[in-house]
Protein backbone atom coordinates (compact mmCIF):
# COMPACT_ATOMS: atom_id res chain seq x y z
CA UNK A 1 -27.47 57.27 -19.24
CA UNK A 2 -28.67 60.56 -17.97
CA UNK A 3 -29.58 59.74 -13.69
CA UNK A 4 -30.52 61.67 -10.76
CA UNK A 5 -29.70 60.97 -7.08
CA UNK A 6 -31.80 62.65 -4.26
CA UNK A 7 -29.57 63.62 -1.20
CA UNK A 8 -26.05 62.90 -3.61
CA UNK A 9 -24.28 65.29 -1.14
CA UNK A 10 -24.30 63.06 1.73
CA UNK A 11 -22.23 60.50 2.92
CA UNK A 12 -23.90 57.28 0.93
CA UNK A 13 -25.23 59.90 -2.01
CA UNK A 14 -21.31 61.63 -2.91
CA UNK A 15 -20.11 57.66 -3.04
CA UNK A 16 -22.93 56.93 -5.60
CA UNK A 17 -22.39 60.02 -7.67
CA UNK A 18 -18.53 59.50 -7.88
CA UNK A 19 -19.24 56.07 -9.23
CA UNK A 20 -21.34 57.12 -11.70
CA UNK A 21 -19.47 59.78 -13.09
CA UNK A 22 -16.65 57.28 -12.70
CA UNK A 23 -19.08 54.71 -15.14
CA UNK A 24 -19.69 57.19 -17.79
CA UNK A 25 -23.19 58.39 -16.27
CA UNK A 26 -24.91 62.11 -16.82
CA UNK A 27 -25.83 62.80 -13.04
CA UNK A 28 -28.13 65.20 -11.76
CA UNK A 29 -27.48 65.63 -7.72
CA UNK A 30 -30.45 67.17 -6.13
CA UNK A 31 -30.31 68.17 -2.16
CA UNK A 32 -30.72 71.49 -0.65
CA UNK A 33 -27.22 71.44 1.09
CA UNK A 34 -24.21 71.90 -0.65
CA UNK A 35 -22.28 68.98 0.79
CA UNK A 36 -20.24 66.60 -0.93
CA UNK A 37 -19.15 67.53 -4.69
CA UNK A 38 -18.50 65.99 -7.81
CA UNK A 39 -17.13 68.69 -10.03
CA UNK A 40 -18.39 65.80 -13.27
CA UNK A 41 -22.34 66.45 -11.71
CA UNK A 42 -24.94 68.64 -12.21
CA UNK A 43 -25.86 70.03 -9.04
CA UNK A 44 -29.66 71.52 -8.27
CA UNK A 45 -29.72 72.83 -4.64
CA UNK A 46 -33.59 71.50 -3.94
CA UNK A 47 -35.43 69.82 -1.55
CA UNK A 48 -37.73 67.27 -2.24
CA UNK A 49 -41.16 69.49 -1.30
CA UNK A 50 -39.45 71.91 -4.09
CA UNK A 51 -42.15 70.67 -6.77
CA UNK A 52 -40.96 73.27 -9.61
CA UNK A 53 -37.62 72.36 -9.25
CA UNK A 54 -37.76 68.92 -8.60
CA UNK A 55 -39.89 68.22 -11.84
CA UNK A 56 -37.06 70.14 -13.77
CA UNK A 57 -34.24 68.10 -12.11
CA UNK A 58 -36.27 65.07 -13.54
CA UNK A 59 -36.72 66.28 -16.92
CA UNK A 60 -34.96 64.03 -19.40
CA UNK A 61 -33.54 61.84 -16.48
CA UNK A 62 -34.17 57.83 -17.49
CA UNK A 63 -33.55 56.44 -13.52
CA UNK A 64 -33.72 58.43 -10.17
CA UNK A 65 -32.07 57.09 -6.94
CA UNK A 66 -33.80 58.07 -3.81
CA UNK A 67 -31.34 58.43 -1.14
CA UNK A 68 -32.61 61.34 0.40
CA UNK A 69 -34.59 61.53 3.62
CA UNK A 70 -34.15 60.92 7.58
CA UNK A 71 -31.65 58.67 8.43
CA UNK A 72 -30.10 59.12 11.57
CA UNK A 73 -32.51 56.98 14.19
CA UNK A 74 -31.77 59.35 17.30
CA UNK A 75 -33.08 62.17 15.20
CA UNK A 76 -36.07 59.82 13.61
CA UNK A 77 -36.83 59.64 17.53
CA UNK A 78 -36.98 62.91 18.41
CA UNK A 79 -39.07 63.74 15.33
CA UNK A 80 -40.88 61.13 14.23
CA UNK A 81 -43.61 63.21 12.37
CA UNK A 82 -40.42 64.93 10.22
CA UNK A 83 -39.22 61.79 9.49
CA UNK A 84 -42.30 60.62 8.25
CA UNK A 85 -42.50 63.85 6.24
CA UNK A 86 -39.32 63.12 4.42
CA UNK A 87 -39.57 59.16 4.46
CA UNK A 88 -43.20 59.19 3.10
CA UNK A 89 -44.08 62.38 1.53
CA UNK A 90 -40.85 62.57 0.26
CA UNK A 91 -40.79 58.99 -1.82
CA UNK A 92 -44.79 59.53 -2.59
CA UNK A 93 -42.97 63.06 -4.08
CA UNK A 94 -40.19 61.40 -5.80
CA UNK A 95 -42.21 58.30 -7.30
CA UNK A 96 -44.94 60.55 -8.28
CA UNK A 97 -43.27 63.21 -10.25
CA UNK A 98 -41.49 60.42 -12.24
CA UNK A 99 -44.43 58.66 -13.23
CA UNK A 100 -45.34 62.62 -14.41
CA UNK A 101 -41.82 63.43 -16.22
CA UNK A 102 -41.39 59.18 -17.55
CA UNK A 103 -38.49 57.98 -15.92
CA UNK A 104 -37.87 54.69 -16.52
CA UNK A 105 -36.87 53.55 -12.92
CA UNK A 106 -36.74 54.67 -9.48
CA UNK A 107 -34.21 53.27 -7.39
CA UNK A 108 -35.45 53.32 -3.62
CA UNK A 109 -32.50 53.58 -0.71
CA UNK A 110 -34.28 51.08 2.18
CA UNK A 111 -32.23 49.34 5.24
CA UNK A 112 -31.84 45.75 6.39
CA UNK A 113 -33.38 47.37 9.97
CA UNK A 114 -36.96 46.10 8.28
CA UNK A 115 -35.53 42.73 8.47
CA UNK A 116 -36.45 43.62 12.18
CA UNK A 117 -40.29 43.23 11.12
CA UNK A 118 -39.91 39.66 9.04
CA UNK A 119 -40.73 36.33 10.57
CA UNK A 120 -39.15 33.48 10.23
CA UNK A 121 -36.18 31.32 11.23
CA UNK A 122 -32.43 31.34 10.35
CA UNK A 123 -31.27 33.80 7.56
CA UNK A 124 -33.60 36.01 6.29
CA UNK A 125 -33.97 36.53 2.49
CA UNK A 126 -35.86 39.68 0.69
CA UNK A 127 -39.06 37.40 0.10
CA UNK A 128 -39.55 36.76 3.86
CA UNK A 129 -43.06 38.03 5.28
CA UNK A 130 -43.59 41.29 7.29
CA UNK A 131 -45.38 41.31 10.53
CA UNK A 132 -46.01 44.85 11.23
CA UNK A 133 -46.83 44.50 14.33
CA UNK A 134 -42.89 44.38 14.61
CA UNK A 135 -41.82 47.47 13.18
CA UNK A 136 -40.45 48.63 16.26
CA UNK A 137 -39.00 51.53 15.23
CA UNK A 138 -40.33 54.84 13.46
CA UNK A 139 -37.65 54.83 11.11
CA UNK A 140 -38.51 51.05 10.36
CA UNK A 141 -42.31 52.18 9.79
CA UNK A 142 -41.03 54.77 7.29
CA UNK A 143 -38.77 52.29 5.42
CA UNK A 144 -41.55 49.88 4.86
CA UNK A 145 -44.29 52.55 3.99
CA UNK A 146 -41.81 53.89 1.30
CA UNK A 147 -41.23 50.09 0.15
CA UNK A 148 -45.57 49.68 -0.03
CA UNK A 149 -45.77 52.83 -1.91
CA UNK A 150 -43.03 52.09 -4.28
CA UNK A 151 -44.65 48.55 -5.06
CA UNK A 152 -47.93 50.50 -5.22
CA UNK A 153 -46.70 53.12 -7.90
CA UNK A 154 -45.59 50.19 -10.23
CA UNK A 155 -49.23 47.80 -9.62
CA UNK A 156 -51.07 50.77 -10.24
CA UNK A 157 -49.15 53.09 -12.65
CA UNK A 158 -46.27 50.44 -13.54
CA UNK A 159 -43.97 52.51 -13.01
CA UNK A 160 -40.32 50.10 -12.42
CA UNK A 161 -38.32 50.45 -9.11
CA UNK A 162 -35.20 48.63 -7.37
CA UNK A 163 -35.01 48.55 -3.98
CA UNK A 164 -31.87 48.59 -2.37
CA UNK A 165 -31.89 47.30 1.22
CA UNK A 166 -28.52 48.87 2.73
CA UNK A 167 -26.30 46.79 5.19
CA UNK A 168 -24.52 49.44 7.87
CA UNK A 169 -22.66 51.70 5.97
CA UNK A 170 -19.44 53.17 7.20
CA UNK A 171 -16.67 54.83 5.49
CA UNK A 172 -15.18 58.26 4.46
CA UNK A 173 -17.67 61.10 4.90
CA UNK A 174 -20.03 59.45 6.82
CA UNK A 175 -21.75 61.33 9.70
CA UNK A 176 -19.87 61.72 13.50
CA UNK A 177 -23.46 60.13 14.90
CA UNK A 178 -22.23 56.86 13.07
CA UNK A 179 -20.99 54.57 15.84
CA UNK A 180 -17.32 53.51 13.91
CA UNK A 181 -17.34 57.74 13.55
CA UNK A 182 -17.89 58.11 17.80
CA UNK A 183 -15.38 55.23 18.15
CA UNK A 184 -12.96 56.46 15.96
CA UNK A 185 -13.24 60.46 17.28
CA UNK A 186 -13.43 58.91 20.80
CA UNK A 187 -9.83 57.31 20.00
CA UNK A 188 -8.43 59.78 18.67
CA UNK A 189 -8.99 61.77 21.69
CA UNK A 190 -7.99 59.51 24.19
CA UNK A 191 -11.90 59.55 25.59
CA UNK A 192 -13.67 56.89 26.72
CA UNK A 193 -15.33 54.49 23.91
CA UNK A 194 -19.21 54.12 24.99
CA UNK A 195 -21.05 51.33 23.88
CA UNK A 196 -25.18 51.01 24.35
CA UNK A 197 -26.12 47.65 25.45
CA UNK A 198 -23.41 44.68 25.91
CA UNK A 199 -21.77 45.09 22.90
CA UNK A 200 -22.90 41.79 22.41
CA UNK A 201 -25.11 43.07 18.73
CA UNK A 202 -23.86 42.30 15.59
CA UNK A 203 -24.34 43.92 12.39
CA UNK A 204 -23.37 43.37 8.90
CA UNK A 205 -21.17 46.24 8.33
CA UNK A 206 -21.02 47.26 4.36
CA UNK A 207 -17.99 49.70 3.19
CA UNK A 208 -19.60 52.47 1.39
CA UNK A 209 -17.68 52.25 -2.07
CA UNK A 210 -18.78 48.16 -2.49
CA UNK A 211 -22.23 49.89 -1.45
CA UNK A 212 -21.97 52.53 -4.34
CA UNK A 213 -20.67 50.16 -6.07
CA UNK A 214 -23.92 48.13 -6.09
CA UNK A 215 -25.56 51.14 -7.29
CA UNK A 216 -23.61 51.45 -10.21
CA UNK A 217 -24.59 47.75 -11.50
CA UNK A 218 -28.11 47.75 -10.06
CA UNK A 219 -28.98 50.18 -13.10
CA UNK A 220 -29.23 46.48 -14.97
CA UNK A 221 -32.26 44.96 -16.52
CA UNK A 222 -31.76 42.29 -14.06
CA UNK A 223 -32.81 44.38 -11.14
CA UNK A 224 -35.70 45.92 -12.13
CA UNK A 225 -39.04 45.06 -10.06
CA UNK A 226 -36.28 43.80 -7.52
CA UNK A 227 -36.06 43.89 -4.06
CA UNK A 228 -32.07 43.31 -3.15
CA UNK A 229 -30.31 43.08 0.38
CA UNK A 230 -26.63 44.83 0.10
CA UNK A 231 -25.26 43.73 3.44
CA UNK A 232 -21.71 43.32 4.66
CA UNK A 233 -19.64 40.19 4.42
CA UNK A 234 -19.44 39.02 8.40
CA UNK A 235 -21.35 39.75 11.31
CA UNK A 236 -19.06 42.59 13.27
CA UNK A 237 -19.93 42.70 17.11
CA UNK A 238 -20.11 46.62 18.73
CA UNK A 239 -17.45 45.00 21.44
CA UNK A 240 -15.13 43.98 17.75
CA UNK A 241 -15.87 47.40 16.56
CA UNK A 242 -14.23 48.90 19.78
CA UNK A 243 -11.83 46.45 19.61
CA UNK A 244 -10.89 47.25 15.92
CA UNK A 245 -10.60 50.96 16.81
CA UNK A 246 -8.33 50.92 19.97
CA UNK A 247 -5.82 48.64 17.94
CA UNK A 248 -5.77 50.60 14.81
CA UNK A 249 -5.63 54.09 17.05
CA UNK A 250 -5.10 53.42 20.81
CA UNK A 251 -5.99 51.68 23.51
CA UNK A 252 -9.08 53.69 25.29
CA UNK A 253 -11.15 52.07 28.32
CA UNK A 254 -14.86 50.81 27.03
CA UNK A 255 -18.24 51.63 29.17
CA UNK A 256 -21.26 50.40 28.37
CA UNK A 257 -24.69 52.49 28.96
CA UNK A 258 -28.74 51.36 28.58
CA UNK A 259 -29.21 50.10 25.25
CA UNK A 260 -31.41 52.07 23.01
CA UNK A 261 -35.38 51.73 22.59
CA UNK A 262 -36.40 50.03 19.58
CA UNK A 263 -32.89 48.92 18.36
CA UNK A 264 -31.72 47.05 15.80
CA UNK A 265 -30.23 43.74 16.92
CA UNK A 266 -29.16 42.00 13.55
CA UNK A 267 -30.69 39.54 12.07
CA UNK A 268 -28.90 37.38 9.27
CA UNK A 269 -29.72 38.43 5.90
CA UNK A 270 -28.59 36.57 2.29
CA UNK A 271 -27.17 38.06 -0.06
CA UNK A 272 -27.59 35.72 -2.44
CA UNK A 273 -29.78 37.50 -4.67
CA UNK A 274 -27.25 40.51 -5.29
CA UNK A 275 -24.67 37.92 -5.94
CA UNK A 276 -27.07 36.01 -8.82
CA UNK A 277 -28.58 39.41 -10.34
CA UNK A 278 -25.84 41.80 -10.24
CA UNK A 279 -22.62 39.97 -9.89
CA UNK A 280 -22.50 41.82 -6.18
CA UNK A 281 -20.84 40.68 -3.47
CA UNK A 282 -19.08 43.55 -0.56
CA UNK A 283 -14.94 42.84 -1.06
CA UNK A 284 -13.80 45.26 1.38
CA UNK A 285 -13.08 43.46 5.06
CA UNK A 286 -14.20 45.44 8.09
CA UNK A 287 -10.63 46.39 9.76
CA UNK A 288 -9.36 47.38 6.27
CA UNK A 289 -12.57 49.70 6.07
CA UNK A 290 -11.97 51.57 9.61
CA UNK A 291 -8.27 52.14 8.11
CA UNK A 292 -9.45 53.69 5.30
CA UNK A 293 -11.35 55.85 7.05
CA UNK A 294 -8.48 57.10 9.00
CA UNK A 295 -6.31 57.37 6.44
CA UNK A 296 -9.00 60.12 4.75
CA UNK A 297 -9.54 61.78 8.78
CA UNK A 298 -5.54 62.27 8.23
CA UNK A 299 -5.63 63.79 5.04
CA UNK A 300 -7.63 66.38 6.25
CA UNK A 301 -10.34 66.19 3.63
CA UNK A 302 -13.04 69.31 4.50
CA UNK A 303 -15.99 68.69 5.35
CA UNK A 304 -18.64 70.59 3.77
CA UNK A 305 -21.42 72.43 5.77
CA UNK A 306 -24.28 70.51 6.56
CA UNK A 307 -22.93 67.31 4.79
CA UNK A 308 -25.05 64.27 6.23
CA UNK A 309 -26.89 60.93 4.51
């Protein structure tokens, strides 16, 4: 199958590509950055408000996943109207020059933060009601505007979408702004390791090759018109993170500072329906994770300029 990922020269996007090419895909990458490689890909150095280009990047493509955008919360903070820009415009941009060029499916990259906005009690499952009076965050507005508008495109134009609600990623290539990255480089250089808050937050941590892995199968019948929750396997504390580092590196003293505005605290979130539709389920345990990650810091893999989602 011929596919195209937005932002496939980022940390989440290279991990997808590789396991397409690795499946037997035709992949089209298309990000302005040069980034992350696949020398299998076709790469087309374009942004998303490149219209010309974008609609030939699309051309003869049956399914698009739309990774790209603003993902890094401190920078969503700073600017929020740039965020929505990329967030918004940018899936309005995606979604509607598919529905032009007939691709089959669009593949939408959201985040478990929105679970943030649901009500309810106990674990959370993608069905559960939004309050928006709960977003919180402006990168959890922008996540759930891109959701409405992808459910929009297919009521009005049926055009067919997958959501994909990412659990925390970590891994190889992913950005230093990551907190396993600042633990890790903190470590390594005998600094301090600074935690926000108590520590006391959990999060579902996901490794990101069972993420792109999910990717891969979500190309199924089965997911189509889904939405599908791709968290991590256990709840992993920021205090266990810290922990995990200084005994896989070195022992470093902890601090804590204010927590941040608008955070995510975790809320638990099933992943049955990944499990039942695509035969999903994360395999990689958290510790084993952070020591892959080293491992690939010690080989010295380069990191390409401006290399980010």
């Amino acid at each position: 199958m011929r596919v195209a990922v937005t932002g496939g020269c980022g940390f989440i996007g290279s991990h997808v590509v590789d396991q397409l090419v690795v499946a037997g895909h035709d992949v089209v990458v298309i990000d302005p950055v040069r980034g992350w490689r696949n020398p299998a890909a076709d790469y087309r150095q374009a942004d998303l408000f490149d219209q010309p280009a974008l609609t030939g990047a699309l051309a003869g493509v049956q399914a698009v996943y739309h990774l790209a955008g603003a993902a890094d919360v401190n920078a969503v903070a700073a600017d929020p109207v740039r965020a929505v820009q990329l967030n918004v415009e940018g899936t309005a941009r995606i979604l509607e020059t598919a529905r032009q060029g007939g691709v089959d499916r669009v593949l939408l990259a959201s985040t478990v933060w929105v679970y943030g906005a649901t009500v309810g009690q106990g674990e959370r499952t993608e069905a559960a009601p939004v309050d928006l009076s709960r977003a919180g965050h402006v990168y959890v507005a922008t996540k759930l505007s891109a959701e409405m508008l992808v459910h929009s495109y297919h009521e009005m134009f049926g055009q067919s979408f997958t959501i994909l609600r990412y659990g925390i990623p970590y891994g190889p290539r992913m950005r230093d702004a990551l907190v396993v990255a600042r633990f890790v480089r903190a470590a390594l250089d005998g600094q301090p390791i600074t935690i926000a808050g108590t520590g006391e937050q959990q999060r579902n941590y996901v490794y990101v090759e069972d993420l792109a892995d999910a990717h891969v199968r979500a190309l199924a019948p089965a997911a189509a018109g889904q939405t599908l929750a791709l968290e991590g396997g256990a709840p992993v504390s920021v205090r266990e993170i810290a922990d995990t580092v200084c005994s896989l590196v070195r022992p470093v003293p902890v601090e804590h500072m204010p927590a941040r505005t608008a955070d995510y605290e975790g809320i638990p979130v099933s992943g049955r329906l990944a499990k039942e539709l695509l035969d999903w389920a994360p395999v990689t345990p958290f510790a084993e994770g952070v020591r892959r990650y080293l491992d690939w810091l010690e080989a010295g893999d380069e990191r390409p300029e401006g290399s980010g989602l």
